[in-house]
N, C-alpha and C. Protein backbone atom coordinates (compact mmCIF):
# COMPACT_ATOMS: atom_id res chain seq x y z
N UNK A 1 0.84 -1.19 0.00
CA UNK A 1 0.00 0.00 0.00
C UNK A 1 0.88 1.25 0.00
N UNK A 2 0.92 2.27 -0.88
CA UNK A 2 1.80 3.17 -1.25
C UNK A 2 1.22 4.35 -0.09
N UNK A 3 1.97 5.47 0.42
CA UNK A 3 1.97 6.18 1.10
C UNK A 3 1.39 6.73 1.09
N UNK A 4 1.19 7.31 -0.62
CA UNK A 4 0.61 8.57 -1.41
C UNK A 4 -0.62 8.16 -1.34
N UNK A 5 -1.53 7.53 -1.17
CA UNK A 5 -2.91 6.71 -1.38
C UNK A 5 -3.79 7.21 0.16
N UNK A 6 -3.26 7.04 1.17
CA UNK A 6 -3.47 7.83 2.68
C UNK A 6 -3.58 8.88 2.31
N UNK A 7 -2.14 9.34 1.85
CA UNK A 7 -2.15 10.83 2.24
C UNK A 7 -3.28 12.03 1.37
N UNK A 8 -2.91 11.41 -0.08
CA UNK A 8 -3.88 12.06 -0.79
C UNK A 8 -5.50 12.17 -0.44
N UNK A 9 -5.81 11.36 -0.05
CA UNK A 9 -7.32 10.91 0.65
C UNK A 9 -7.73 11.90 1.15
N UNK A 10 -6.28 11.82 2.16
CA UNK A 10 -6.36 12.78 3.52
C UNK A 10 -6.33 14.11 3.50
N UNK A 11 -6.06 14.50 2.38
CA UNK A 11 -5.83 15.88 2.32
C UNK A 11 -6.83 16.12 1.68
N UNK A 12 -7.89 15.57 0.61
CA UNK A 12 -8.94 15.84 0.40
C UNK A 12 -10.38 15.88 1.24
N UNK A 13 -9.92 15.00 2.37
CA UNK A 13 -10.68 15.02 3.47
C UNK A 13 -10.64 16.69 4.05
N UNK A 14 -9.81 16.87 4.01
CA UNK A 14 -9.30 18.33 5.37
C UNK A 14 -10.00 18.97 4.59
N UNK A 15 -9.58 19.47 2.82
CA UNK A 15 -10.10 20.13 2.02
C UNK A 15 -11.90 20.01 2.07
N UNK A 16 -12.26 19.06 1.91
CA UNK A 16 -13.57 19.02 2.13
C UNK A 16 -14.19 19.63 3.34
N UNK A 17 -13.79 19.33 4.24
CA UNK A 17 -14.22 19.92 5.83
C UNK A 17 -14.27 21.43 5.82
N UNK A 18 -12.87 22.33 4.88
CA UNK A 18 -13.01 23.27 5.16
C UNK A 18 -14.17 24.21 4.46
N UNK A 19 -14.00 23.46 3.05
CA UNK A 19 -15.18 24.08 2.20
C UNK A 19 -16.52 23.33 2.56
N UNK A 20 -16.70 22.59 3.50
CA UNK A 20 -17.94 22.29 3.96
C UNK A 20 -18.84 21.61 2.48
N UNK A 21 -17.71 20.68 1.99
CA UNK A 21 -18.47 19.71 0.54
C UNK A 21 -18.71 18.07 1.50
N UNK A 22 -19.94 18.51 2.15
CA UNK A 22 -19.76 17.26 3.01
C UNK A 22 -20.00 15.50 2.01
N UNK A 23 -20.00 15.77 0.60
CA UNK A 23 -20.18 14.57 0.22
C UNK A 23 -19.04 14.02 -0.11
N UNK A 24 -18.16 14.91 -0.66
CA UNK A 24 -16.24 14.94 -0.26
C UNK A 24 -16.06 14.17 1.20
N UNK A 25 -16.28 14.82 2.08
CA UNK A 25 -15.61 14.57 3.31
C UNK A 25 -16.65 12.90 3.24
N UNK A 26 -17.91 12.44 3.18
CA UNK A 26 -18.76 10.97 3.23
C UNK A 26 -17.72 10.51 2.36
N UNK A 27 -16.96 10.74 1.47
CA UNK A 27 -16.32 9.67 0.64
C UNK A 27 -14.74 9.56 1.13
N UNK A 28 -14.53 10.52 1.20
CA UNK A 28 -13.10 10.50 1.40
C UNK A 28 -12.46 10.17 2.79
N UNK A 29 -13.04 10.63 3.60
CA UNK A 29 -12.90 10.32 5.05
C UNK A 29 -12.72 8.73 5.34
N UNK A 30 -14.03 8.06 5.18
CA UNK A 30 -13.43 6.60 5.42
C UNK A 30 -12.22 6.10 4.41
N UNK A 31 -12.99 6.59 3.16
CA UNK A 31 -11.70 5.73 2.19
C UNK A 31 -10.17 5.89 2.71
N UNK A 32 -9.69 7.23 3.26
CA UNK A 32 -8.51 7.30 4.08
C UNK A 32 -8.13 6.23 5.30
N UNK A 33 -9.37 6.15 6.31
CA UNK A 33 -8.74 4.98 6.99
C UNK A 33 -8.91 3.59 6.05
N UNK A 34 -9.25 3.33 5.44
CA UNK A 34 -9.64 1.93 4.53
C UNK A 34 -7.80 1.95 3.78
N UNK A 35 -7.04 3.00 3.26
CA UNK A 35 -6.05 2.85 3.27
C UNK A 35 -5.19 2.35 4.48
N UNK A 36 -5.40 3.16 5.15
CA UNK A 36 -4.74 3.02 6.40
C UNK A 36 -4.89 1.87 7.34
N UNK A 37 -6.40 1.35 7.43
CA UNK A 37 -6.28 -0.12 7.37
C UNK A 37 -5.70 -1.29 6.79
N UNK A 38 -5.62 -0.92 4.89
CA UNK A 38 -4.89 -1.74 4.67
C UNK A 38 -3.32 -1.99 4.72
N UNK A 39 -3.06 -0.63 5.31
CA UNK A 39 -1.28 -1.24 5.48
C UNK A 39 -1.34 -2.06 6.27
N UNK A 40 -2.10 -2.03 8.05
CA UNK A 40 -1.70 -3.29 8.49
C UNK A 40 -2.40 -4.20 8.09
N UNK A 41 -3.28 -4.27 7.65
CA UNK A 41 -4.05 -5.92 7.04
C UNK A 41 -3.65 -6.51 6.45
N UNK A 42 -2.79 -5.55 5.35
CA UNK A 42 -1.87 -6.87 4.53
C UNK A 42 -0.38 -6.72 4.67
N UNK A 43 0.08 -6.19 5.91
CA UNK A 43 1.54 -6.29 5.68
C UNK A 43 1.95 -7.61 5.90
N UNK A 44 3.22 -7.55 5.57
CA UNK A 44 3.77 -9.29 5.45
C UNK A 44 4.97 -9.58 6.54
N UNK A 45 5.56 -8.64 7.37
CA UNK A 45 6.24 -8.52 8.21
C UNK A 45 6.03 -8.48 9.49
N UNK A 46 4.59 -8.87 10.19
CA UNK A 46 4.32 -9.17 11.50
C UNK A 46 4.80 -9.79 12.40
N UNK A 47 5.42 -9.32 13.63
CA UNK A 47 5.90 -10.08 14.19
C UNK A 47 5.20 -11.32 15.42
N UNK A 48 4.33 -10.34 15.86
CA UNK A 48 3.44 -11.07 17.13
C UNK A 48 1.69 -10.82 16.27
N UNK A 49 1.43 -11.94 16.02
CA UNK A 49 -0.15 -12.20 14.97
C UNK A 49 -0.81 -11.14 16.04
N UNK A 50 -0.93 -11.87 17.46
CA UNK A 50 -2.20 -11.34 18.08
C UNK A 50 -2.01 -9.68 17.39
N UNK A 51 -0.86 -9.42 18.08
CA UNK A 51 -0.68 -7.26 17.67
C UNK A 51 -1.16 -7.35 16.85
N UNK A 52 -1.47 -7.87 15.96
CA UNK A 52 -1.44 -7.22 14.52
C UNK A 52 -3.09 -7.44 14.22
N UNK A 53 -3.80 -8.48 14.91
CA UNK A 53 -5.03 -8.61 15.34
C UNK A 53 -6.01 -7.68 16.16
N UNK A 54 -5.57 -7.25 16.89
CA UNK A 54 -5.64 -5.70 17.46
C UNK A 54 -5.77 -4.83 17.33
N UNK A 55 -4.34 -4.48 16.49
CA UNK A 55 -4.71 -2.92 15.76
C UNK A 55 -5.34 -3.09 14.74
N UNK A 56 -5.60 -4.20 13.88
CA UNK A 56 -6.65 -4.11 12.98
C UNK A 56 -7.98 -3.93 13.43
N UNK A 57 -8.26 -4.71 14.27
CA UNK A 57 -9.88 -4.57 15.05
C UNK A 57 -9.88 -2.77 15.52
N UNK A 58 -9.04 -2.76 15.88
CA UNK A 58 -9.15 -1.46 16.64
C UNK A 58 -9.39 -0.14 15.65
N UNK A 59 -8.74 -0.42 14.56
CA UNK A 59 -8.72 0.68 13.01
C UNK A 59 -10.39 0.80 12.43
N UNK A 60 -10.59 -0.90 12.67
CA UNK A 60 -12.00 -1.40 12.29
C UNK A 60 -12.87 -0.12 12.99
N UNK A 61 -12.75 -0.48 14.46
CA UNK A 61 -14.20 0.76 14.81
C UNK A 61 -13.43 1.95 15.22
N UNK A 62 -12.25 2.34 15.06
CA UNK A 62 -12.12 4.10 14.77
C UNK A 62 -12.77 4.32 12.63
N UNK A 63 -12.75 3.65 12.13
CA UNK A 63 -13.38 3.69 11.02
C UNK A 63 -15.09 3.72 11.10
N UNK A 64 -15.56 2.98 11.70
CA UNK A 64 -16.74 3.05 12.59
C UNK A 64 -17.59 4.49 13.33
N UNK A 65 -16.19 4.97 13.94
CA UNK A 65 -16.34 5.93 14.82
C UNK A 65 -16.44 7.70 13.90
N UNK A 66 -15.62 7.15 12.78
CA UNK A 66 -15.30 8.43 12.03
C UNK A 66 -17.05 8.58 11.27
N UNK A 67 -17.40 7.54 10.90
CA UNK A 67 -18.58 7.16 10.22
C UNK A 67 -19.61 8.14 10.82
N UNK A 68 -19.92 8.00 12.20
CA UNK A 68 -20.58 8.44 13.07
C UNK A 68 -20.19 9.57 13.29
N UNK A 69 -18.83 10.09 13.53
CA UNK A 69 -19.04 11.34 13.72
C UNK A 69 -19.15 12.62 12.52
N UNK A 70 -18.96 11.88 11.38
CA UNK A 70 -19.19 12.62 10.36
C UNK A 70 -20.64 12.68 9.93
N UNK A 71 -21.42 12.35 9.86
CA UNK A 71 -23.06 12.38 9.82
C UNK A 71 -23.71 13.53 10.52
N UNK A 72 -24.64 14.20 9.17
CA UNK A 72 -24.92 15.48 9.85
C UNK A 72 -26.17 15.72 11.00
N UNK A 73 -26.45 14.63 11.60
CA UNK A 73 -27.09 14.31 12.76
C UNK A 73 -26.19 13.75 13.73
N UNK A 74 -26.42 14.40 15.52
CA UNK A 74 -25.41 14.64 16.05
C UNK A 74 -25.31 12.68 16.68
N UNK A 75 -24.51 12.26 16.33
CA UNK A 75 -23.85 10.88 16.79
C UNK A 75 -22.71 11.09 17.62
N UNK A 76 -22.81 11.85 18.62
CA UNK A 76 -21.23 11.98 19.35
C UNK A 76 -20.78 10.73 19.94
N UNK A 77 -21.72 10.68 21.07
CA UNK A 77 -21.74 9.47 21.98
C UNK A 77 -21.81 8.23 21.17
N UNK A 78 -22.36 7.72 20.15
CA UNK A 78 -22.24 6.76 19.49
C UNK A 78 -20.47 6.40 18.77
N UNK A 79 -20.23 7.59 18.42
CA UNK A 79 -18.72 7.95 17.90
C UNK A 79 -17.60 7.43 19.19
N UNK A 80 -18.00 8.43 20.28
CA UNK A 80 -17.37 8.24 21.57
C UNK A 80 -17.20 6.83 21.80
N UNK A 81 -18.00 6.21 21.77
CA UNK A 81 -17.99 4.61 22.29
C UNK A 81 -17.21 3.66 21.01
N UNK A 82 -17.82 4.51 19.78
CA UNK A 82 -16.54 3.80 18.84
C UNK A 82 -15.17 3.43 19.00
N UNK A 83 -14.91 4.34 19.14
CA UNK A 83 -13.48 5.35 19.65
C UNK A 83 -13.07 4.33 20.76
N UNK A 84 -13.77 4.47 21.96
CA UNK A 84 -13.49 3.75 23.01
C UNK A 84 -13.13 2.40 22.73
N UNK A 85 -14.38 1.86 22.85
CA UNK A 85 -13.50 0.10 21.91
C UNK A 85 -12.91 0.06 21.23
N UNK A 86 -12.28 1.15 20.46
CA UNK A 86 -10.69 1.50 19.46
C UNK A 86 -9.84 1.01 20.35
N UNK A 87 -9.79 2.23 21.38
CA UNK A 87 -8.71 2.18 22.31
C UNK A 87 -8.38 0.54 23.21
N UNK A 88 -9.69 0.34 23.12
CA UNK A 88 -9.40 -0.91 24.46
C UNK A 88 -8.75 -1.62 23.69
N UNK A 89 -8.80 -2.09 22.12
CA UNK A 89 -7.86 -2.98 21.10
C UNK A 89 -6.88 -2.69 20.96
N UNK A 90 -6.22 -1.35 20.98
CA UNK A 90 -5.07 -0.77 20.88
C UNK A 90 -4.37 -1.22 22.15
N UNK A 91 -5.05 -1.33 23.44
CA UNK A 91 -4.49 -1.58 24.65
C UNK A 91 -4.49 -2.63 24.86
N UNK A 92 -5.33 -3.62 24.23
CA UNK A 92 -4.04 -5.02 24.26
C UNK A 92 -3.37 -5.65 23.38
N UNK A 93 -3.34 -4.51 21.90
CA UNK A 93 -1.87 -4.94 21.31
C UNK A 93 -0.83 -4.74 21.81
N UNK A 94 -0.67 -3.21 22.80
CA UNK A 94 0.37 -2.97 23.31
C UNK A 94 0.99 -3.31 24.69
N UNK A 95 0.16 -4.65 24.95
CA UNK A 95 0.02 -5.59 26.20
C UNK A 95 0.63 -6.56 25.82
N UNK A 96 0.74 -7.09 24.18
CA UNK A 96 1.53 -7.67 23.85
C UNK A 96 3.00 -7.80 24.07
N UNK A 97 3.48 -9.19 24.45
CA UNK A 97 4.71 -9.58 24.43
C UNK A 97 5.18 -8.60 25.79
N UNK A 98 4.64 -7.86 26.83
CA UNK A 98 5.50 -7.36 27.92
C UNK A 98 4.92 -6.81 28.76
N UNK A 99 5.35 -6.77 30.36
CA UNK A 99 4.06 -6.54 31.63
C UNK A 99 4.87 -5.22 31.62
N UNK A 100 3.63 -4.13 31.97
CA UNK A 100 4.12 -2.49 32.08
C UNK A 100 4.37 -2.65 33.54
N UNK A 101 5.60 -1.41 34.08
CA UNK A 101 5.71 -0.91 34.71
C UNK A 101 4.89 0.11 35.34
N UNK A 102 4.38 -0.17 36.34
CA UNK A 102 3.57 1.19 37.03
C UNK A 102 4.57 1.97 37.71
N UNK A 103 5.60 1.84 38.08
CA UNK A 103 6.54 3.17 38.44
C UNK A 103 6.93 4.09 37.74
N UNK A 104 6.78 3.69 35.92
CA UNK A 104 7.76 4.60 35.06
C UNK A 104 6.75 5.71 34.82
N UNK A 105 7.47 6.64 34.55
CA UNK A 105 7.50 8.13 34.78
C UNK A 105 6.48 7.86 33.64
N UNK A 106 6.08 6.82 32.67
CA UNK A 106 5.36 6.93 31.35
C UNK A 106 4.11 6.47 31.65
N UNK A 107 3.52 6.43 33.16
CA UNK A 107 2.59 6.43 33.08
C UNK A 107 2.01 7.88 34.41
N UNK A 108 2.85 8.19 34.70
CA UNK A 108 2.80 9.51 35.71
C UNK A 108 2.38 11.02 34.87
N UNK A 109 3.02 10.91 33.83
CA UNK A 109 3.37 12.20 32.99
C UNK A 109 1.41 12.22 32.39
N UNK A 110 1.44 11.48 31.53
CA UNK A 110 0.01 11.12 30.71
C UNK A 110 -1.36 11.17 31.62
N UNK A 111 -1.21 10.69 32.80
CA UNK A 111 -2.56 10.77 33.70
C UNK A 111 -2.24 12.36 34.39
N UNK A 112 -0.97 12.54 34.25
CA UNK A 112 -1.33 14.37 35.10
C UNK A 112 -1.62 14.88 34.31
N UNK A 113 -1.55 15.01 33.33
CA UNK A 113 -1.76 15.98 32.04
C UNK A 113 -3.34 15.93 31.69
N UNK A 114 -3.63 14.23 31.63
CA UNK A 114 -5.45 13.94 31.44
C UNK A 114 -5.71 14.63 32.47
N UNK A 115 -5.67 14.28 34.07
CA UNK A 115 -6.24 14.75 34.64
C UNK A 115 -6.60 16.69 34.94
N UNK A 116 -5.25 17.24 34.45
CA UNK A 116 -5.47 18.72 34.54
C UNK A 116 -6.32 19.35 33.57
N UNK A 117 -6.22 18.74 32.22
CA UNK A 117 -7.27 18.79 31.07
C UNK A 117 -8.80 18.73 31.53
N UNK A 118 -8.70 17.64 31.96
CA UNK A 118 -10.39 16.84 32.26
C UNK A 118 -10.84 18.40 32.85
N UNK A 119 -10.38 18.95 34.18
CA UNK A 119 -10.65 19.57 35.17
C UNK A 119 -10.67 21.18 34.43
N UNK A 120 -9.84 21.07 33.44
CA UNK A 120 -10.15 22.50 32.41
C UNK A 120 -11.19 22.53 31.60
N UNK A 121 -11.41 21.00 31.23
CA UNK A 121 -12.89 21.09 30.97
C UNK A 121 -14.41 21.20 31.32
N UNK A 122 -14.02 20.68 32.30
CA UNK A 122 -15.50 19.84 33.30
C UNK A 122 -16.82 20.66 33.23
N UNK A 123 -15.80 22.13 33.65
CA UNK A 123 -17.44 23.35 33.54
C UNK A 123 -18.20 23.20 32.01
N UNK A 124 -17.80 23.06 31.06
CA UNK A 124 -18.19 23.14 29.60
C UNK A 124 -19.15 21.54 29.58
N UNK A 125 -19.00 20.55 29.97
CA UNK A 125 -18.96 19.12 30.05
C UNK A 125 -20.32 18.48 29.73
N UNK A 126 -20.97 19.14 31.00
CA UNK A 126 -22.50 19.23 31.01
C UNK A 126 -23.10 17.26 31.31
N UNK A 127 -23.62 16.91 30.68
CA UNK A 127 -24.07 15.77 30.43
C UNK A 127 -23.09 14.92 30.39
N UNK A 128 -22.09 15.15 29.26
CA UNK A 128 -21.25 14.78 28.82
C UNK A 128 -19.98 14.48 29.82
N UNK A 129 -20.16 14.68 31.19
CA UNK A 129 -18.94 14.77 32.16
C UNK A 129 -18.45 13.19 32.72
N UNK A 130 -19.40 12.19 32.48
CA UNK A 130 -18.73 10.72 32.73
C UNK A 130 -18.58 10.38 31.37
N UNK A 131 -19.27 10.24 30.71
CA UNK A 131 -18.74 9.82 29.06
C UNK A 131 -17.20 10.37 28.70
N UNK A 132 -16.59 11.17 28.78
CA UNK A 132 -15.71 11.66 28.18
C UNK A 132 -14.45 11.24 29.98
N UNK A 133 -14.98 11.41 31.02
CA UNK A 133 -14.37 11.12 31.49
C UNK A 133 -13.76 9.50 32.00
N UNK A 134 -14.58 8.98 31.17
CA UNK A 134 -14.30 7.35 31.23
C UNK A 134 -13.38 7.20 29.83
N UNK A 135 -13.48 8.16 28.76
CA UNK A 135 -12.50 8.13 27.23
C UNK A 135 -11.88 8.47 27.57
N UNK A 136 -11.13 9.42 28.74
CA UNK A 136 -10.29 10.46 29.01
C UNK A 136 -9.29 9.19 29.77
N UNK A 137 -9.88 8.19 30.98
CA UNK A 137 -8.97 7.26 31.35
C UNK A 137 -8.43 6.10 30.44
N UNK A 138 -9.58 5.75 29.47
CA UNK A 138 -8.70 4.85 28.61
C UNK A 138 -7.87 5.20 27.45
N UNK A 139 -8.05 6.19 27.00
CA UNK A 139 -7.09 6.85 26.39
C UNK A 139 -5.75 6.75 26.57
N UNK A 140 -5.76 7.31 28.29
CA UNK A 140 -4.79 7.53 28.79
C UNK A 140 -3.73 6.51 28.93
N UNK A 141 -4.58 5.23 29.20
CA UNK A 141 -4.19 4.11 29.98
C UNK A 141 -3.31 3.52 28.16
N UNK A 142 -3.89 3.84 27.42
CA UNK A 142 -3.65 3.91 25.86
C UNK A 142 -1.75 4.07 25.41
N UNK A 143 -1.92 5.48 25.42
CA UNK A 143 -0.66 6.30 25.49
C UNK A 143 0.15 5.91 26.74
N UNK A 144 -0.20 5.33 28.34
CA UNK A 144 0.66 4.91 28.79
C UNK A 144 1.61 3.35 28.31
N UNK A 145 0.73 2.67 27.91
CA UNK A 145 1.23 1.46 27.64
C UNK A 145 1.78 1.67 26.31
N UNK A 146 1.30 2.30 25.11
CA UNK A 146 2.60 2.76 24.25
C UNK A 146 4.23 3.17 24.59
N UNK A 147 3.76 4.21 25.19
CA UNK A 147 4.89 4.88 25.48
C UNK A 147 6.02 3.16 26.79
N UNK A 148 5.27 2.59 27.18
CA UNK A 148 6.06 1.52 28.12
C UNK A 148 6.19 0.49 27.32
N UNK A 149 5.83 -0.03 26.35
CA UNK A 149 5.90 -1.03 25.05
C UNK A 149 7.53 -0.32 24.44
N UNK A 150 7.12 0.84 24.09
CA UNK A 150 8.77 1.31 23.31
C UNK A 150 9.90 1.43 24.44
N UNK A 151 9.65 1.96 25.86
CA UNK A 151 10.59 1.92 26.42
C UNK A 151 11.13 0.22 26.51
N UNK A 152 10.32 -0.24 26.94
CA UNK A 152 10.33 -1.69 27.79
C UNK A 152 11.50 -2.62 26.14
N UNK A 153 10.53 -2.43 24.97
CA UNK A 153 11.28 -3.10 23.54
C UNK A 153 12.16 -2.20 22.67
N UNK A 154 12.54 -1.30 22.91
CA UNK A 154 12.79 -0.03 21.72
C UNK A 154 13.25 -0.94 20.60
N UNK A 155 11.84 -0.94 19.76
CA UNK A 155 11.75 -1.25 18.16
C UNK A 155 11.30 -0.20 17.59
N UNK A 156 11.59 -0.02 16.15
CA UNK A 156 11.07 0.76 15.47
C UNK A 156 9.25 1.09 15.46
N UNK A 157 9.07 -0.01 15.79
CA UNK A 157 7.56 -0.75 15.65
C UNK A 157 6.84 0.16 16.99
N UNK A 158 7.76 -0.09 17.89
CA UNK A 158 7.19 0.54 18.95
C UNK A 158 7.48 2.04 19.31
N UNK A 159 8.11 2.32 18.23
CA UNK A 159 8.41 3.76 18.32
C UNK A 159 7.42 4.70 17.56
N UNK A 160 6.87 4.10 16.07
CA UNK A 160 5.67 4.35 15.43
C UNK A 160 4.38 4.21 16.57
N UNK A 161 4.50 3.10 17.46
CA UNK A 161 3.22 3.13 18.49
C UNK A 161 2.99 4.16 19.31
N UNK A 162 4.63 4.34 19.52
CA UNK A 162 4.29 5.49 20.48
C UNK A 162 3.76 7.03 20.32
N UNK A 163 4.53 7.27 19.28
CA UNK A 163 4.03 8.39 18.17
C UNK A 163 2.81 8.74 17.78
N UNK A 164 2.16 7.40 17.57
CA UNK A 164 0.40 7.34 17.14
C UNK A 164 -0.11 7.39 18.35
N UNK A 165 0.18 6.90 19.31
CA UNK A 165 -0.68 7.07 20.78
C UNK A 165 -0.49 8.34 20.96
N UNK A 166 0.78 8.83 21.09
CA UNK A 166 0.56 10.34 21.56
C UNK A 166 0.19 11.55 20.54
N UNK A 167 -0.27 11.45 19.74
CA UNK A 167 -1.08 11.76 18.10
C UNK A 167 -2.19 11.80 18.54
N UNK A 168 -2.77 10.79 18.87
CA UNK A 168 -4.26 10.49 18.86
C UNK A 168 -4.77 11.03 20.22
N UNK A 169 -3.57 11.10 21.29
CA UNK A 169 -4.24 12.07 22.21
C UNK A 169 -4.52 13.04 22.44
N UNK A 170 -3.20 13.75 20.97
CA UNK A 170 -3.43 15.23 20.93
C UNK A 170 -4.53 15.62 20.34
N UNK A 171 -5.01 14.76 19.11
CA UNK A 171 -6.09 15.14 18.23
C UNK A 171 -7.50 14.53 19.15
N UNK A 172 -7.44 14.22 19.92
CA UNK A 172 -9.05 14.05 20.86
C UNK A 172 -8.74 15.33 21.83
N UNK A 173 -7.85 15.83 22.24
CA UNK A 173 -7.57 16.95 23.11
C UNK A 173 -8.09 18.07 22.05
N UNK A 174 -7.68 18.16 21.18
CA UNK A 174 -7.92 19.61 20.02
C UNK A 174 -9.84 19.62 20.18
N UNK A 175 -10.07 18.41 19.75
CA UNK A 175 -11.51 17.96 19.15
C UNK A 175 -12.26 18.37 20.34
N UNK A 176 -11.58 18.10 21.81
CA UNK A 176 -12.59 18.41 23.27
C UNK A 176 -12.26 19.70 23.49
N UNK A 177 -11.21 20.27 23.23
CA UNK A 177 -11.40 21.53 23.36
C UNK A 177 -11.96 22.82 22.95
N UNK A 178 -12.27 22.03 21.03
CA UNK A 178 -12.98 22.86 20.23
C UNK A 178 -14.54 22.76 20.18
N UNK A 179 -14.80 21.02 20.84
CA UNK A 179 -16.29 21.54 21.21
C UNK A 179 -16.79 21.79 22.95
N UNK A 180 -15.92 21.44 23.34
CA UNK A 180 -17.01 22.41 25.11
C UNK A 180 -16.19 23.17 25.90
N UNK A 181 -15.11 23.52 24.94
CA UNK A 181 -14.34 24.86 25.60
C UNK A 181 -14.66 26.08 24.74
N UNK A 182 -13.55 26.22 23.37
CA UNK A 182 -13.29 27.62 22.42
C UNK A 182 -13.54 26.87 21.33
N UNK A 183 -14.48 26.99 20.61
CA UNK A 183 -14.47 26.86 18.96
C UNK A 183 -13.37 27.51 18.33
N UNK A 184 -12.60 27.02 17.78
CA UNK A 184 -11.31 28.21 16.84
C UNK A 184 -11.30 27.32 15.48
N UNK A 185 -10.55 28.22 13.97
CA UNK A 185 -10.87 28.24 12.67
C UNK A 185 -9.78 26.67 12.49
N UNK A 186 -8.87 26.80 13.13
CA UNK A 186 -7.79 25.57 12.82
C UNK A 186 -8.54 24.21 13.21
N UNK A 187 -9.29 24.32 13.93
CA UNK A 187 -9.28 22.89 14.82
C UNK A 187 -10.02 21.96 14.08
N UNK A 188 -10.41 22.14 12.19
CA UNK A 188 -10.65 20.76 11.62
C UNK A 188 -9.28 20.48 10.97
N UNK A 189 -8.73 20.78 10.93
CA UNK A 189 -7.01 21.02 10.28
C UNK A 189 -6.21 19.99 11.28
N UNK A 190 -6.05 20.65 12.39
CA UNK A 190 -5.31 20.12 13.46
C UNK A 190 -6.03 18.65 13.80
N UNK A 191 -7.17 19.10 14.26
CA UNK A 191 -7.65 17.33 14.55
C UNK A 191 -7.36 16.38 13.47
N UNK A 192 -8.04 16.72 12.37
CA UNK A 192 -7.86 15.17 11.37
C UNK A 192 -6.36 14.82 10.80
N UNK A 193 -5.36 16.42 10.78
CA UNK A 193 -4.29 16.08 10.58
C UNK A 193 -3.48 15.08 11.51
N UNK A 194 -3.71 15.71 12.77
CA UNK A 194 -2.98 15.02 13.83
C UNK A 194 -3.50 13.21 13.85
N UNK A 195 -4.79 12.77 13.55
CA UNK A 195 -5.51 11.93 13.80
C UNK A 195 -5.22 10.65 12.73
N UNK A 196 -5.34 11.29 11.39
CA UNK A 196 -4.68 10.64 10.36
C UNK A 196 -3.53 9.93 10.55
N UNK A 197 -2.51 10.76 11.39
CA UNK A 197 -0.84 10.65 11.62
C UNK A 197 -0.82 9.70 12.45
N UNK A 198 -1.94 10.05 13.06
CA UNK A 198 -1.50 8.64 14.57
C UNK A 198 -2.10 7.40 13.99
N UNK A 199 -3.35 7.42 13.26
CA UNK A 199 -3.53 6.24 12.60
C UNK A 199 -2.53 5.47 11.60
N UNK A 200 -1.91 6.52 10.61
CA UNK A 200 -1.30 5.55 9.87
C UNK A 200 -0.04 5.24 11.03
N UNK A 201 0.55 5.66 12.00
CA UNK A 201 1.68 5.08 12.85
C UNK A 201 1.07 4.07 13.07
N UNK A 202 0.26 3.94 13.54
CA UNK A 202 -0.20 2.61 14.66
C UNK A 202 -0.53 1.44 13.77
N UNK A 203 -0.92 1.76 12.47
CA UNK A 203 -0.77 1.11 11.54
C UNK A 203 0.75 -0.10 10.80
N UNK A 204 1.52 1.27 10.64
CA UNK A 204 2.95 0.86 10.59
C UNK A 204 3.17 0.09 11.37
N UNK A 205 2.79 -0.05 12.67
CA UNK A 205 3.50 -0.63 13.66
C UNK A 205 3.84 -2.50 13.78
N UNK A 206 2.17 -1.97 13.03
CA UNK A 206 2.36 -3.82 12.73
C UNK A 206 3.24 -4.49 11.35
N UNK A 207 4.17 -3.70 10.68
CA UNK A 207 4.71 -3.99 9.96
C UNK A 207 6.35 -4.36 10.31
C-alpha cells in the first residue's frame, strides 16, 4: 500500500471539511482509513499475529467511529464509544509480548496531564462529564502502555506506536477543546491532521 494513497485521501478530506463539501468529506474520510487499514491488514512482516489482530480490530471501529461522527445528525456518543473500543484494542496490542511498569514516569506524565485537562474542561462538560471522562482514562491508559511497550522493547515498531498514541491524544484533546471549551478556525485542520498521523503510525507498527 503506497503512502501517497493515505495521504492524498487525507488531504482531500481536510479540504472538504473546510469548504464544507460534506459529500467529499462521506467519501473520502473513510476511504482514508480503509487505506490506512490496509497497510496493516496486509503487511507481510508481522511479528506477534495477536498485535497485529488488534490494531486491525481497533482501526475497524475508529473507522466506525469516524462514520458516526461525520453524519450530519449529532452521533457523538455513538462515535465516543466507537473510539473507546478502538482504544481498548489498541491496549491489548500494546500488552503484547510485555508486563508495564507502574513506576515509570510513562505512566505519571500522561494521567497528570489527562487529569489537569479533564478539570479545564469539566465546567463546559455538562451531560457529557462521565462519558468523556471514562474516554479520558482509557485513552490515557492507551498512550501509557505505548509509550512503556517502546521503552520496555525499543523497536522501530514501537516507536511508530508510540508516536500514534501520543497523536491520537493530541487530536481528541484539540476535538474536546474545540467543542465544550473555544471553537477556533484551525481545529478541523489540526484534529484530522494530527488523527490521520497517529492512525497511519499505529498502523505501521504492525509492519
Amino acid at each position: 500500500m503506497k503512502i501517497s494513497n493515505p495521504l492524498f485521501s487525507a488531504v482531500l478530506t481536510v479540504r472538504g471539511e473546510y469548504k464544507q463539501a460534506h459529500q467529499t468529506v462521506y467519501f473520502f474520510k473513510p476511504l482514508t482509513m480503509l487505506f490506512i487499514l490496509s497497510i496493516a491488514a496486509f503487511s507481510q512482516n508481522s511479528i506477534w499475529y495477536p498485535y497485529k489482530v488488534w490494531i486491525v480490530t481497533g482501526l475497524c471501529f475508529s473507522l466506525m467511529g469516524d462514520i458516526f461522527l461525520m453524519l450530519r445528525s449529532d452521533r457523538f456518543v455513538h462515535g465516543l464509544t466507537s473510539f473507546l473500543i478502538a482504544h481498548i484494542f489498541y491496549i491489548l496490542a500494546f500488552l503484547t509480548g510485555f508486563s508495564p511498569s507502574f513506576s515509570s514516569i510513562s505512566l505519571i506524565l500522561p494521567f497528570a496531564f489527562g487529569c489537569a485537562f479533564y478539570l479545564y474542561l469539566y465546567p463546559g462538560l455538562g451531560n457529557f462529564a462521565v462519558p468523556v471522562l471514562v474516554y479520558t482514562v482509557v485513552i490515557l491508559a492507551m498512550v501509557w502502555l505505548a509509550f512503556s511497550q517502546w521503552f520496555y522493547l525499543s523497536t522501530e515498531a514501537g516507536l511508530f506506536a508510540m508516536i500514534g498514541a501520543g497523536l491520537f491524544a493530541l487530536s481528541d484533546s484539540i476535538l474536546a477543546f474545540d467543542r465544550f471549551k473555544r471553537p477556533f478556525k484551525q481545529a478541523r485542520f489540526l484534529v484530522l491532521s494530527t488523527y490521520f498521523c497517529a492512525q497511519w503510525l499505529l498502523a505501521l507498527s504492525v509492519t
